[in-house]
PDB file of N, CA and C in Angstrom:
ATOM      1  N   UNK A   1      45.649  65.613   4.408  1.00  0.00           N
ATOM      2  CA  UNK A   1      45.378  64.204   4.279  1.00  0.00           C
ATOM      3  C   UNK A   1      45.023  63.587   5.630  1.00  0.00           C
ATOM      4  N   UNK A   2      44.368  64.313   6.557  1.00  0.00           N
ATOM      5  CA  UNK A   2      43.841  63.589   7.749  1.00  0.00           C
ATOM      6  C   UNK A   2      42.506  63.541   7.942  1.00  0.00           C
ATOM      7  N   UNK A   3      41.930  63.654   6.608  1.00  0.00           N
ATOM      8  CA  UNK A   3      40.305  63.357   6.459  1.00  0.00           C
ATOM      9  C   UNK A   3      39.340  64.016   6.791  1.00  0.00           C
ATOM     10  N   UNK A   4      40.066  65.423   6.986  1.00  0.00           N
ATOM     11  CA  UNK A   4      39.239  66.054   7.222  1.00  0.00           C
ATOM     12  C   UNK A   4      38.437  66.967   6.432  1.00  0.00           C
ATOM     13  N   UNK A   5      37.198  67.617   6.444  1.00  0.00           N
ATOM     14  CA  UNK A   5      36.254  68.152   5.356  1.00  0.00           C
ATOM     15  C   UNK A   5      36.605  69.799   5.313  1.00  0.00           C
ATOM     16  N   UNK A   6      36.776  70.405   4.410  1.00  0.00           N
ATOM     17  CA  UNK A   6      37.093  71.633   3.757  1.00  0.00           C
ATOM     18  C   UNK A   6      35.988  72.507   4.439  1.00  0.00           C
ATOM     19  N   UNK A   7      35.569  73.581   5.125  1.00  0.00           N
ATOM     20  CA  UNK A   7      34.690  74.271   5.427  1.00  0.00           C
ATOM     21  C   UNK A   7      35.071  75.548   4.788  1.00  0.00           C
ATOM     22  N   UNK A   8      33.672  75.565   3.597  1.00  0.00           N
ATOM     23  CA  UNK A   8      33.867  76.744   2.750  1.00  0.00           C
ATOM     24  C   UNK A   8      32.785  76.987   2.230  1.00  0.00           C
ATOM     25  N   UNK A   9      31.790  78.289   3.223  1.00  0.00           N
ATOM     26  CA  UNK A   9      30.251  78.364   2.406  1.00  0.00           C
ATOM     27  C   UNK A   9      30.054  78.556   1.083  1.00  0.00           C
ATOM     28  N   UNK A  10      31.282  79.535   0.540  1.00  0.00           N
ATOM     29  CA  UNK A  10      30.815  79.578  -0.739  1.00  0.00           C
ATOM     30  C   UNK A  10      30.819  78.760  -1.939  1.00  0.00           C
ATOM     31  N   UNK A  11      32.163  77.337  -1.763  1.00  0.00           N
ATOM     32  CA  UNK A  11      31.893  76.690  -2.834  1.00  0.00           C
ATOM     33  C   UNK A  11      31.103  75.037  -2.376  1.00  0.00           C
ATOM     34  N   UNK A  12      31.468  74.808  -0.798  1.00  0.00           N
ATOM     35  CA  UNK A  12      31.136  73.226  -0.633  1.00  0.00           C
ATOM     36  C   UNK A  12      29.391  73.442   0.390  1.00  0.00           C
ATOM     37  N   UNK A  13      29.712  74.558   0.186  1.00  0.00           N
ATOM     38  CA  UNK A  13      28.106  74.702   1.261  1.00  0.00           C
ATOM     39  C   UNK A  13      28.171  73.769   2.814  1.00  0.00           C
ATOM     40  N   UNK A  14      29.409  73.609   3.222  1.00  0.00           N
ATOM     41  CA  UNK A  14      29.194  73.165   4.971  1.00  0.00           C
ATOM     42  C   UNK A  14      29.574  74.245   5.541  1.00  0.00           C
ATOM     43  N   UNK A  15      28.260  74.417   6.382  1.00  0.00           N
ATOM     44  CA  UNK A  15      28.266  75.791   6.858  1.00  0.00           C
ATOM     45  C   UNK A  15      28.851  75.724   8.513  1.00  0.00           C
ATOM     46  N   UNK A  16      29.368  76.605   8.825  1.00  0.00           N
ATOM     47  CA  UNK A  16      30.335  76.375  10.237  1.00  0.00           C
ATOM     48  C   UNK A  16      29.638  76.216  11.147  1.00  0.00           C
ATOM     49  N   UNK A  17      28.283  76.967  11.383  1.00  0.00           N
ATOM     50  CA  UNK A  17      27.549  75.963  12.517  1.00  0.00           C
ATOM     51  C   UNK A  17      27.105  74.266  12.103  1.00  0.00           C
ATOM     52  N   UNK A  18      27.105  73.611  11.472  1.00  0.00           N
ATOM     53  CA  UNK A  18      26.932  71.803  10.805  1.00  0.00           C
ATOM     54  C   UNK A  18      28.032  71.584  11.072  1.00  0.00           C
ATOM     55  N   UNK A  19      29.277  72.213  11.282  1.00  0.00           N
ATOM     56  CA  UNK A  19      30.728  71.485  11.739  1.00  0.00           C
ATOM     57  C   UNK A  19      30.560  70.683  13.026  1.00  0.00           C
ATOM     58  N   UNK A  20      30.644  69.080  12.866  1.00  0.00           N
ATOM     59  CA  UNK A  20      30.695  67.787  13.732  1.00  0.00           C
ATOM     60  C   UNK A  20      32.124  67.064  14.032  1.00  0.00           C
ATOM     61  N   UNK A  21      31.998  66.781  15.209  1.00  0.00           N
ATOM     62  CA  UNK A  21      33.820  66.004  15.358  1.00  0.00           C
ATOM     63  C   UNK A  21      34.018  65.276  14.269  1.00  0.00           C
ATOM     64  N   UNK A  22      33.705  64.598  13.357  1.00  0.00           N
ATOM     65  CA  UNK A  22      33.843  64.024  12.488  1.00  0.00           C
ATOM     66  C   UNK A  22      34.527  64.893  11.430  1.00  0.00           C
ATOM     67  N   UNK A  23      34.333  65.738  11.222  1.00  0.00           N
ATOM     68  CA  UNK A  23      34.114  66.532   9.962  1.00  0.00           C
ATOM     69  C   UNK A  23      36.188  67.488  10.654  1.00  0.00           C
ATOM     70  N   UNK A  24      36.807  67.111  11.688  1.00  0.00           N
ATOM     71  CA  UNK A  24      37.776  67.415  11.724  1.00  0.00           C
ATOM     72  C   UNK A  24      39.473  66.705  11.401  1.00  0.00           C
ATOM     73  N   UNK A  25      39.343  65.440  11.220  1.00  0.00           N
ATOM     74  CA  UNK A  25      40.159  64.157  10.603  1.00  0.00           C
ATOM     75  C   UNK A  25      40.783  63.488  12.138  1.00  0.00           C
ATOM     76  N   UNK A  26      42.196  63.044  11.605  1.00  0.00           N
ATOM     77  CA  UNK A  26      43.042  62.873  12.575  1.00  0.00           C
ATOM     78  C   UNK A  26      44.791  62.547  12.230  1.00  0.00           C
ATOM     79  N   UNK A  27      45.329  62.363  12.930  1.00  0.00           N
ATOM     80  CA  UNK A  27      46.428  62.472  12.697  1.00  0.00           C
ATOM     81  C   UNK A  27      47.453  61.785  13.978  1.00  0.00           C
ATOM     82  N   UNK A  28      48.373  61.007  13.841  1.00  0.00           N
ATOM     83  CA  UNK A  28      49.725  60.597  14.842  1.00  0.00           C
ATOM     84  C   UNK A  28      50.277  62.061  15.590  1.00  0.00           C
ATOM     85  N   UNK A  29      50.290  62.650  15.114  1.00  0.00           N
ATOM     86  CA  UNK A  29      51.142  63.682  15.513  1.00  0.00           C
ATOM     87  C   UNK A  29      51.190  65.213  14.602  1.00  0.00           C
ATOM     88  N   UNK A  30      50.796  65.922  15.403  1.00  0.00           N
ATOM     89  CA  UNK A  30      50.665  67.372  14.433  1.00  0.00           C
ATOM     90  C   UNK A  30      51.463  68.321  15.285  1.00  0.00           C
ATOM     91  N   UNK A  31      52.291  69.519  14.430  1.00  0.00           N
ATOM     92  CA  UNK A  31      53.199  70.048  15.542  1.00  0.00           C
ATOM     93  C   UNK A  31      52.834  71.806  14.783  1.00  0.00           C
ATOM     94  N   UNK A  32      52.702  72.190  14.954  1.00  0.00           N
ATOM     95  CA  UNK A  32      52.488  73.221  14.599  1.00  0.00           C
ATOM     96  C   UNK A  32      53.444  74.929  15.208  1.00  0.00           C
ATOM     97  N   UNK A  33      53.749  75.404  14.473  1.00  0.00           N
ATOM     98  CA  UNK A  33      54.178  76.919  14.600  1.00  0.00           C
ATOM     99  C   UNK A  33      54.216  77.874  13.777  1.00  0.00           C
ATOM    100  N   UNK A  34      54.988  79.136  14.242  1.00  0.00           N
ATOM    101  CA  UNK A  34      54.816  80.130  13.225  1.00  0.00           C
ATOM    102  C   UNK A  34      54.241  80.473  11.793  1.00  0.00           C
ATOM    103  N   UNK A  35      55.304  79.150  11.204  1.00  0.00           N
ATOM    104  CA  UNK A  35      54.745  79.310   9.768  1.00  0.00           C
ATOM    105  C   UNK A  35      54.569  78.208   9.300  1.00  0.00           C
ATOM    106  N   UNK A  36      55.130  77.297   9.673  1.00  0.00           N
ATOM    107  CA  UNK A  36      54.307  75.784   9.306  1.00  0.00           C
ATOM    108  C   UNK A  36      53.217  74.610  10.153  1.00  0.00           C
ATOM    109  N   UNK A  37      52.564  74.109   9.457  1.00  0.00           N
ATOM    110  CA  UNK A  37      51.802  73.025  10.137  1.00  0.00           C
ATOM    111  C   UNK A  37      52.520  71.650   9.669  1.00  0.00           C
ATOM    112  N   UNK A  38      52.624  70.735  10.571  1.00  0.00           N
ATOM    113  CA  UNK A  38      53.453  69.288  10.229  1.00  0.00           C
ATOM    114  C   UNK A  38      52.723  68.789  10.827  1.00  0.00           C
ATOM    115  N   UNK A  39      52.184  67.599   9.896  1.00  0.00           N
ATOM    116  CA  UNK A  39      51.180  66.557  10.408  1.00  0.00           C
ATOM    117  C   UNK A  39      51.784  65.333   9.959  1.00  0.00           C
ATOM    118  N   UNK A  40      51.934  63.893  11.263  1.00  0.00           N
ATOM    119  CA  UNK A  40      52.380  62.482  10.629  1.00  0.00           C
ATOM    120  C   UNK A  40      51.277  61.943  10.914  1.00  0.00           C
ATOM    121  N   UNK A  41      51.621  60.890   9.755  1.00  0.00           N
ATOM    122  CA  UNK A  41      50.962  60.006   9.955  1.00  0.00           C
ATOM    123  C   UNK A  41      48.907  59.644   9.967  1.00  0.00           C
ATOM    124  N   UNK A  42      48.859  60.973   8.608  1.00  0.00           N
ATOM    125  CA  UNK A  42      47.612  61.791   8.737  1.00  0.00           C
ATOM    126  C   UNK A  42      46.638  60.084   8.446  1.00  0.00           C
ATOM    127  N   UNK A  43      45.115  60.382   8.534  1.00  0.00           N
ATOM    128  CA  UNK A  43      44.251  59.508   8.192  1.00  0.00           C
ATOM    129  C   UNK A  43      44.093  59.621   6.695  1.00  0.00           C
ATOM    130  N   UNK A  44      44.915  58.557   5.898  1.00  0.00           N
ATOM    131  CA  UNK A  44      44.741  58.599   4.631  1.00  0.00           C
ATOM    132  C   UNK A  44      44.750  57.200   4.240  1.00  0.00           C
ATOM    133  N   UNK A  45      44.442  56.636   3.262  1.00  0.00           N
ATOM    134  CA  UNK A  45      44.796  55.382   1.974  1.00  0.00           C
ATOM    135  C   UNK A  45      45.609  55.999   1.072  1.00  0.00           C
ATOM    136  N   UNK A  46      45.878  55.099   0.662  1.00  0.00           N
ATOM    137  CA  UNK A  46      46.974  55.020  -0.521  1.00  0.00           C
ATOM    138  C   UNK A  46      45.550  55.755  -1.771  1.00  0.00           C
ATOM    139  N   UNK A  47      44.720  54.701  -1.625  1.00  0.00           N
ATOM    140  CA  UNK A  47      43.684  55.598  -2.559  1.00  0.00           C
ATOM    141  C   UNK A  47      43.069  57.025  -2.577  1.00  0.00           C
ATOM    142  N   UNK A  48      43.026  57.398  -1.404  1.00  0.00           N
ATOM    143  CA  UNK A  48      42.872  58.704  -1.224  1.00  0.00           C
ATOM    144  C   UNK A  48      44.031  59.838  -1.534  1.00  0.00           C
ATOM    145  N   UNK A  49      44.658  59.225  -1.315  1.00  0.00           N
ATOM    146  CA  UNK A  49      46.354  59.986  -2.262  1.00  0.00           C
ATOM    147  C   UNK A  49      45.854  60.100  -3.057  1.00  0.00           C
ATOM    148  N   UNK A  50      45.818  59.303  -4.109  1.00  0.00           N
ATOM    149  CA  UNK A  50      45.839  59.229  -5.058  1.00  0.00           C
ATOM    150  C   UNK A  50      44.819  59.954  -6.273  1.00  0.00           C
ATOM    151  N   UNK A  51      43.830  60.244  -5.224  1.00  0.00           N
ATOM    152  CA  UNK A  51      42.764  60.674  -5.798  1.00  0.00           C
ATOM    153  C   UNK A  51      43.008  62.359  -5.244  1.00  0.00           C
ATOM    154  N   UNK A  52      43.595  62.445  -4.747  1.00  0.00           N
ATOM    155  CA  UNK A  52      43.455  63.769  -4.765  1.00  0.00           C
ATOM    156  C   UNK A  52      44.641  64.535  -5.513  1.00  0.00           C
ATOM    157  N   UNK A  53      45.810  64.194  -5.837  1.00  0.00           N
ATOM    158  CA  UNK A  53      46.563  64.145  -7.270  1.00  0.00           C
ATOM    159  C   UNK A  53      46.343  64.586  -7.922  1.00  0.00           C
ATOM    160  N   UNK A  54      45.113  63.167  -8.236  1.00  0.00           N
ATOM    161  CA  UNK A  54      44.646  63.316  -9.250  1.00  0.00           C
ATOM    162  C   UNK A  54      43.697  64.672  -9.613  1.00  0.00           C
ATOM    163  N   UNK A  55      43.286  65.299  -8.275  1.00  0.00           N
ATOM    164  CA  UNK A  55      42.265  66.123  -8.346  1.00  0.00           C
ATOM    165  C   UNK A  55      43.108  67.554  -8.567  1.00  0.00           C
ATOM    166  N   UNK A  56      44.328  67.566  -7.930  1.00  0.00           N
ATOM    167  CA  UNK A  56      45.226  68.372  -8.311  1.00  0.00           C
ATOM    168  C   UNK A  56      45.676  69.106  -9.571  1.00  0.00           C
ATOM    169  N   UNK A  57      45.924  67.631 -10.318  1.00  0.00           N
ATOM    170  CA  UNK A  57      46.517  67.755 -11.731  1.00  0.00           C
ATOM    171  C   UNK A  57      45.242  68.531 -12.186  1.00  0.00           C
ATOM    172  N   UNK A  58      44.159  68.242 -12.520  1.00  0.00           N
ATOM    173  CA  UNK A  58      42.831  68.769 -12.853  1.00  0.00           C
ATOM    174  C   UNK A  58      42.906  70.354 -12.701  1.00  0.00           C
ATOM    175  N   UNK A  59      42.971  70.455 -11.448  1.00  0.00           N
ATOM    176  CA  UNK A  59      43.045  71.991 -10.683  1.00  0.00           C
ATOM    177  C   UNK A  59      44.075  72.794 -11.911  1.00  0.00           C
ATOM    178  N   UNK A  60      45.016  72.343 -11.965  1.00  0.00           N
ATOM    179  CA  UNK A  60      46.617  72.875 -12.955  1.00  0.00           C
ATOM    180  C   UNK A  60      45.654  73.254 -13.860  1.00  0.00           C
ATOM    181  N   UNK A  61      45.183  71.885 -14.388  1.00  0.00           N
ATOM    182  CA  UNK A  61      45.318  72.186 -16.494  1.00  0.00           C
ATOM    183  C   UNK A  61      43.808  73.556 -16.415  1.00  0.00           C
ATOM    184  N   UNK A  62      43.017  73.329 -15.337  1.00  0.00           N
ATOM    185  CA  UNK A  62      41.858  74.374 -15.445  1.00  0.00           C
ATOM    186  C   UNK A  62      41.912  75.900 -15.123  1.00  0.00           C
ATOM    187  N   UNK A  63      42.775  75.912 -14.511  1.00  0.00           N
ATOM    188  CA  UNK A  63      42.999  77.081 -13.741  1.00  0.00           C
ATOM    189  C   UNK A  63      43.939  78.208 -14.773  1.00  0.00           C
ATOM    190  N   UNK A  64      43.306  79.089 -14.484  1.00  0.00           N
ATOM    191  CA  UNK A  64      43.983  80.512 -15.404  1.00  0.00           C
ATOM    192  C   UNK A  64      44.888  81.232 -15.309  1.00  0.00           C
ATOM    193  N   UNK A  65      44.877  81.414 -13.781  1.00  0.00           N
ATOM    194  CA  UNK A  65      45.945  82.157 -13.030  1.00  0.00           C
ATOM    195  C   UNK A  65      47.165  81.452 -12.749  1.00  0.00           C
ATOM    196  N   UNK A  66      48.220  82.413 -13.407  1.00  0.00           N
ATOM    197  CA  UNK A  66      49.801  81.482 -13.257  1.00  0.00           C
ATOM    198  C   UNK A  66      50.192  81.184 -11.627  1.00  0.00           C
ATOM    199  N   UNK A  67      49.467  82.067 -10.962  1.00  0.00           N
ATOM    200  CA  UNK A  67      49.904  82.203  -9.570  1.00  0.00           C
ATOM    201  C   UNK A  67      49.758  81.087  -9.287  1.00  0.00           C
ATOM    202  N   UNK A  68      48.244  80.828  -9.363  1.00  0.00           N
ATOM    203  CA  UNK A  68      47.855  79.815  -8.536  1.00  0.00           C
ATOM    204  C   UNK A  68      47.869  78.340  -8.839  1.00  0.00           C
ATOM    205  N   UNK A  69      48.277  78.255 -10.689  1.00  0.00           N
ATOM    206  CA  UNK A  69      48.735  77.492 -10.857  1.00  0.00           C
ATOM    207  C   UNK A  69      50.091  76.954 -10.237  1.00  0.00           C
ATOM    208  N   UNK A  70      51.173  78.054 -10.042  1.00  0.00           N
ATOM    209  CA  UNK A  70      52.161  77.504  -9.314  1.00  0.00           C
ATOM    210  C   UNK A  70      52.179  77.034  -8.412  1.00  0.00           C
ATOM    211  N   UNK A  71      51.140  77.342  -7.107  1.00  0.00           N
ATOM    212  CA  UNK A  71      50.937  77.180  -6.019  1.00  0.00           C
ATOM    213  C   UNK A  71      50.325  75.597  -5.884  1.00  0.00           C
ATOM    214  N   UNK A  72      49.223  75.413  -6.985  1.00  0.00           N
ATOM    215  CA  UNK A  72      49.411  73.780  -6.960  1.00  0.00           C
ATOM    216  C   UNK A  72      50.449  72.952  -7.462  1.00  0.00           C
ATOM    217  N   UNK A  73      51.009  73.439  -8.141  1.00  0.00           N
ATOM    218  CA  UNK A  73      52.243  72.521  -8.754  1.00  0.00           C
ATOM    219  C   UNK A  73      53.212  72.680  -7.030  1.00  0.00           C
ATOM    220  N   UNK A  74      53.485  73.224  -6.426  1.00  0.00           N
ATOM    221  CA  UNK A  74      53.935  73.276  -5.394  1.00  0.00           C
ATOM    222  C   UNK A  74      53.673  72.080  -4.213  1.00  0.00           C
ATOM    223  N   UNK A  75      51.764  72.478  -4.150  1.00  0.00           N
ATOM    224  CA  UNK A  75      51.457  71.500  -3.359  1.00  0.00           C
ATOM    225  C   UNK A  75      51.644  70.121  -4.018  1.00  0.00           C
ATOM    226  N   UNK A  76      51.400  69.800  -5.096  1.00  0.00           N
ATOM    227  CA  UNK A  76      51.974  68.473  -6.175  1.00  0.00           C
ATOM    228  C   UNK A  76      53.259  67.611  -5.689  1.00  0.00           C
ATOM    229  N   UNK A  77      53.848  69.116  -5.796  1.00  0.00           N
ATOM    230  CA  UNK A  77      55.044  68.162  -5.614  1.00  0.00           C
ATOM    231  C   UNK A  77      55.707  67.415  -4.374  1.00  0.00           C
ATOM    232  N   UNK A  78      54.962  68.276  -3.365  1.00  0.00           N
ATOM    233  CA  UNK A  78      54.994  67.595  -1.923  1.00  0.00           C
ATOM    234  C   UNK A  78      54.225  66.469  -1.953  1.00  0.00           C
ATOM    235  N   UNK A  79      53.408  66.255  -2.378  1.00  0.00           N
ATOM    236  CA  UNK A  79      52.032  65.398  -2.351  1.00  0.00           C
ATOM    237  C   UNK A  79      52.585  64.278  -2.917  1.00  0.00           C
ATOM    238  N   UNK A  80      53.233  64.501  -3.951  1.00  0.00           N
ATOM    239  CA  UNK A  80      54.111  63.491  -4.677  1.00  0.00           C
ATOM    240  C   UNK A  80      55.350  62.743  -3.968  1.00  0.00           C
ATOM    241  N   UNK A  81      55.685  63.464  -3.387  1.00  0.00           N
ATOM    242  CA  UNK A  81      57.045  63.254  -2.381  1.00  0.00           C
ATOM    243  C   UNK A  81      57.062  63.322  -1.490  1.00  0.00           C
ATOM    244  N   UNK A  82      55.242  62.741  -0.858  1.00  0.00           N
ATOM    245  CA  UNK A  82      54.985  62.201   0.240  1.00  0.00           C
ATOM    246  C   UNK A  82      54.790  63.500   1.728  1.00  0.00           C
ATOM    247  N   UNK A  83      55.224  64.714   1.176  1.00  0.00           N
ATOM    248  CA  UNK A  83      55.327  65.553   2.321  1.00  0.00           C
ATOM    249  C   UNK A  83      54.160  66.390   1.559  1.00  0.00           C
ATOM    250  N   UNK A  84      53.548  66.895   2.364  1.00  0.00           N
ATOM    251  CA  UNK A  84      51.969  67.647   1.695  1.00  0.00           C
ATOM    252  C   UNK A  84      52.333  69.049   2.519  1.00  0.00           C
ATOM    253  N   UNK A  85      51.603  70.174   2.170  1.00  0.00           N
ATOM    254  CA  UNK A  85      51.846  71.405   2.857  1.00  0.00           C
ATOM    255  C   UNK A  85      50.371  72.288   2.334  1.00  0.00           C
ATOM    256  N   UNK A  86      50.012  72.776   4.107  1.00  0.00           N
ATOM    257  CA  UNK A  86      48.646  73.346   4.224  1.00  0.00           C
ATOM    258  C   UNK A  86      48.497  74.842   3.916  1.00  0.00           C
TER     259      UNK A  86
END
């Protein structure tokens, strides 16, 4: 949630040389180690939450694989409870 754009040739087509400072977000504070990334205070709206939830829930009901269904219900529930995980 710090606005930044997904770089992934095969499904969004931004290809890693077109990667612009823009295209990296921002954030208050990011702390990073071993196994987690912690970001405050990312560049978000309340609407942009919200919409990506929403884009979440979507992801669940479409998706085939139990795995990876769990794995969004995971990220959900952080997302929901305000703590998100990358």
């Amino acid at each position: 949630m710090t606005g930044a754009t997904l770089v992934d040739n095969e499904r969004f087509g931004l290809m890693l040389d077109k990667i612009e400072l823009k295209h990296f977000g921002s954030a208050n504070n990011i702390r990073v180690d071993s196994e987690f990334t912690h970001i405050v205070g990312g560049a978000y709206t309340a609407e942009s939450l919200e919409q990506r939830i929403e884009e979440i829930k979507l992801t669940i009901e479409r998706e085939e694989s139990i795995h990876i269904k769990g794995v969004h219900k995971e990220r959900l529930a952080r997302m929901t409870s305000k703590i998100a995980e990358i």
